[in-house]
N, C-alpha and C. Protein backbone atom coordinates (compact mmCIF):
# COMPACT_ATOMS: atom_id res chain seq x y z
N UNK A 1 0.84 -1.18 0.00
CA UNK A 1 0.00 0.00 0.00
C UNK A 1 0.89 1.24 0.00
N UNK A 2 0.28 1.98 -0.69
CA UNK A 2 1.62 3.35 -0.91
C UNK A 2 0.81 4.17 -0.07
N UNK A 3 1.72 4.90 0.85
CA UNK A 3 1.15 6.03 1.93
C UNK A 3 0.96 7.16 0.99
N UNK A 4 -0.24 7.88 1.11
CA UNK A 4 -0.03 9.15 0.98
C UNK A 4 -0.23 10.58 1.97
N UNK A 5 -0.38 11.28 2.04
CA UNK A 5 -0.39 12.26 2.57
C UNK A 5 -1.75 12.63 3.18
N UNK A 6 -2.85 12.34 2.05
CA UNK A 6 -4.28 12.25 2.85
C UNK A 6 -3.99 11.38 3.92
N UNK A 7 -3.91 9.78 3.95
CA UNK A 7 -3.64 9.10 4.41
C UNK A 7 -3.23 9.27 6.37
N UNK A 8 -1.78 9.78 6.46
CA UNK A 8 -0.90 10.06 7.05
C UNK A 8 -1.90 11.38 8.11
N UNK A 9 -2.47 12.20 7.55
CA UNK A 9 -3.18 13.23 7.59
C UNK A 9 -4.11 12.59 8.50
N UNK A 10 -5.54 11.94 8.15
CA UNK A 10 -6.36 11.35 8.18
C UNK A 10 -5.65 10.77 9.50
N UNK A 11 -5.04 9.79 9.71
CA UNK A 11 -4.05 9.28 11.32
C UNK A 11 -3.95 10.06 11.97
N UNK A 12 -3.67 11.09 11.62
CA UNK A 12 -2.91 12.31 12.46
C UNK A 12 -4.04 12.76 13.32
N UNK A 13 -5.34 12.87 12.20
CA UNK A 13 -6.35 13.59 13.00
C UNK A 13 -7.58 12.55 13.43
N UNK A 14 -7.12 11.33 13.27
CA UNK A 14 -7.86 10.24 14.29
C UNK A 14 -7.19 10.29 15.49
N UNK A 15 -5.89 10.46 15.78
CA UNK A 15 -5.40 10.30 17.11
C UNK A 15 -5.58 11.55 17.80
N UNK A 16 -5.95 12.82 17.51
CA UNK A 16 -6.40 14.11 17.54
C UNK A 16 -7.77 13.67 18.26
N UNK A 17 -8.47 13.35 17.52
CA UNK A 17 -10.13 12.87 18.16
C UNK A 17 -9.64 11.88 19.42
N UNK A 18 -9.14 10.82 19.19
CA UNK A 18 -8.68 10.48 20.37
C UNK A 18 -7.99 10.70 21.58
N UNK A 19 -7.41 11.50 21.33
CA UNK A 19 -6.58 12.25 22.85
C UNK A 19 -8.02 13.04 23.23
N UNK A 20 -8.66 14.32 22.16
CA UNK A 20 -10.00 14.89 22.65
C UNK A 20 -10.95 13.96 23.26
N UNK A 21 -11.06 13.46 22.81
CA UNK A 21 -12.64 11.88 23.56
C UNK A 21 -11.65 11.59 24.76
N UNK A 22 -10.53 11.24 24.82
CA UNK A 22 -9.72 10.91 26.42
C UNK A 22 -9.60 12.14 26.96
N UNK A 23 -9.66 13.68 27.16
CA UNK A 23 -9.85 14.77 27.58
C UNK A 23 -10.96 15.11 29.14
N UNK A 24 -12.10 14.51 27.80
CA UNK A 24 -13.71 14.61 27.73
C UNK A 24 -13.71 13.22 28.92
N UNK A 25 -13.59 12.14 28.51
CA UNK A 25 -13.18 11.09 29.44
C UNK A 25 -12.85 11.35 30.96
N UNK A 26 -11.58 11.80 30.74
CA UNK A 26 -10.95 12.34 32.08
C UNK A 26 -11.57 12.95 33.18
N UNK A 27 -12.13 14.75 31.95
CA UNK A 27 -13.20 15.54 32.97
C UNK A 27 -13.94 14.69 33.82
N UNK A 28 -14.46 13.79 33.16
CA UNK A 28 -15.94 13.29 33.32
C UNK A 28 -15.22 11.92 34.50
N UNK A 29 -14.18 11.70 34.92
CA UNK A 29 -13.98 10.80 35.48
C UNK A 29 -14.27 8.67 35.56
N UNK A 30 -14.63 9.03 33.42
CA UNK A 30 -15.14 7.97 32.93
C UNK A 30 -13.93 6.54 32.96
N UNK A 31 -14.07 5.65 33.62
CA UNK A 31 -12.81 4.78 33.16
C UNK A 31 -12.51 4.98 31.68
N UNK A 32 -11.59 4.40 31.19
CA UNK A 32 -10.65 3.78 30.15
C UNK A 32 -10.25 5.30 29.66
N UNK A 33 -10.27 5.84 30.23
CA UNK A 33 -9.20 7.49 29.64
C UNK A 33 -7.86 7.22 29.59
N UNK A 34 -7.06 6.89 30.57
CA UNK A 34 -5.86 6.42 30.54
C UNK A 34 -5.26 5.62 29.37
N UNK A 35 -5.86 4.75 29.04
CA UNK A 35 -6.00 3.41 27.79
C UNK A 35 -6.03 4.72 26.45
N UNK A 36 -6.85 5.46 26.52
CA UNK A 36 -7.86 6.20 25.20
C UNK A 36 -6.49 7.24 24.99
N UNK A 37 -6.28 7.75 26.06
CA UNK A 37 -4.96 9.26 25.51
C UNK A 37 -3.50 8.12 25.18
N UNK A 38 -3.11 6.71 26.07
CA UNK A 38 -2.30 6.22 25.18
C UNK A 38 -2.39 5.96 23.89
N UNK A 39 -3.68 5.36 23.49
CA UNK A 39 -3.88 4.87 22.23
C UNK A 39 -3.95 6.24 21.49
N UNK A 40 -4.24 7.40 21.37
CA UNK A 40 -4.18 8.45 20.70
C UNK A 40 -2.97 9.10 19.95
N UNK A 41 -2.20 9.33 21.40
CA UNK A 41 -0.82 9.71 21.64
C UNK A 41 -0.06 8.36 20.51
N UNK A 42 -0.50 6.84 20.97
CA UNK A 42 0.59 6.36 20.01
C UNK A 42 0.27 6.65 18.18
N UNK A 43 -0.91 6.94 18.05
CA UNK A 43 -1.37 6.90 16.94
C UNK A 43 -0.54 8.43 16.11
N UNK A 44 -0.69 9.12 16.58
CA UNK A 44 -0.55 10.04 16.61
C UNK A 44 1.63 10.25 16.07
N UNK A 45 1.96 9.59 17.28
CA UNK A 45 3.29 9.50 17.20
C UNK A 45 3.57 9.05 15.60
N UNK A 46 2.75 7.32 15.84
CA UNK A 46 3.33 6.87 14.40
C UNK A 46 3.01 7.83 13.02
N UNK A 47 1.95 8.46 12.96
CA UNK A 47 1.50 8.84 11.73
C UNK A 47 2.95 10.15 11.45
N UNK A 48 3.13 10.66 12.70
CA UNK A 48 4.12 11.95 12.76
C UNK A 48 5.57 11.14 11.77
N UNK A 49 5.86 10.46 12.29
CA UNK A 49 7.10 9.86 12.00
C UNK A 49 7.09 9.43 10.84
N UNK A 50 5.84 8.61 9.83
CA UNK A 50 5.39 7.94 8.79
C UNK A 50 5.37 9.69 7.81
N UNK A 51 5.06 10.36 8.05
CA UNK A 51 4.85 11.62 7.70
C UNK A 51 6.27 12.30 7.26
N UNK A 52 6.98 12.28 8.59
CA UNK A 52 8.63 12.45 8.41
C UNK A 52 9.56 11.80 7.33
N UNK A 53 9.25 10.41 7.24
CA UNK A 53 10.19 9.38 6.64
C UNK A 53 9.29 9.26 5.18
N UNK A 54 8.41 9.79 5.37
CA UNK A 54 7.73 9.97 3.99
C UNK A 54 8.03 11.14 2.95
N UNK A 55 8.36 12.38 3.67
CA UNK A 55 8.71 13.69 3.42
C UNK A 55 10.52 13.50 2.77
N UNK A 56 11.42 12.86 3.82
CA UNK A 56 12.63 12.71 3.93
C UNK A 56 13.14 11.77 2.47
N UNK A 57 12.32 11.04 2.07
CA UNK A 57 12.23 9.82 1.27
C UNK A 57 11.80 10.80 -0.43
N UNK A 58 11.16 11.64 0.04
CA UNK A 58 11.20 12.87 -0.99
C UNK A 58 12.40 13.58 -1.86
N UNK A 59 12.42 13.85 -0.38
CA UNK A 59 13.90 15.11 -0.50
C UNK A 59 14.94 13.53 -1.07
N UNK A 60 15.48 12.89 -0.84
CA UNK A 60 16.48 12.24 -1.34
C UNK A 60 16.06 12.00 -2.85
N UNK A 61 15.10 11.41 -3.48
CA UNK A 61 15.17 11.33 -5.00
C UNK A 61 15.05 12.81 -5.39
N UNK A 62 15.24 14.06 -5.16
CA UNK A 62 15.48 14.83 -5.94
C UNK A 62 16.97 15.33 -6.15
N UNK A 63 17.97 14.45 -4.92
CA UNK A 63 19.19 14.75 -5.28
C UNK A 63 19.78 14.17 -6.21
């Protein structure tokens, strides 16, 4: 599957909704918040990095 940028994007701002819904969680003193901002946060991480090495992977075929 070839990443693209929607893609990468789209991750970025699912783990976005997810840290927000674990926020909302928290206030509210709902279990599984803890679980919900990890799972966000990791989502989040990977898409950043997939984003990076996607960008970086750019820049080298134009040298």
């Amino acid at each position: 599957m070839k990443l693209s940028y929607r893609l990468l994007i789209t991750l970025l701002l699912i783990g976005m909704a997810f840290v927000l819904m674990a926020a909302f969680f928290k206030m509210q003193h709902y279990p599984g918040s803890d679980w919900l901002i990890r799972a966000g946060l990791f989502v989040q991480f990977v898409a950043g990095v997939l984003v990076v090495w996607k960008f970086a992977n750019r820049l080298d075929k134009r040298e």
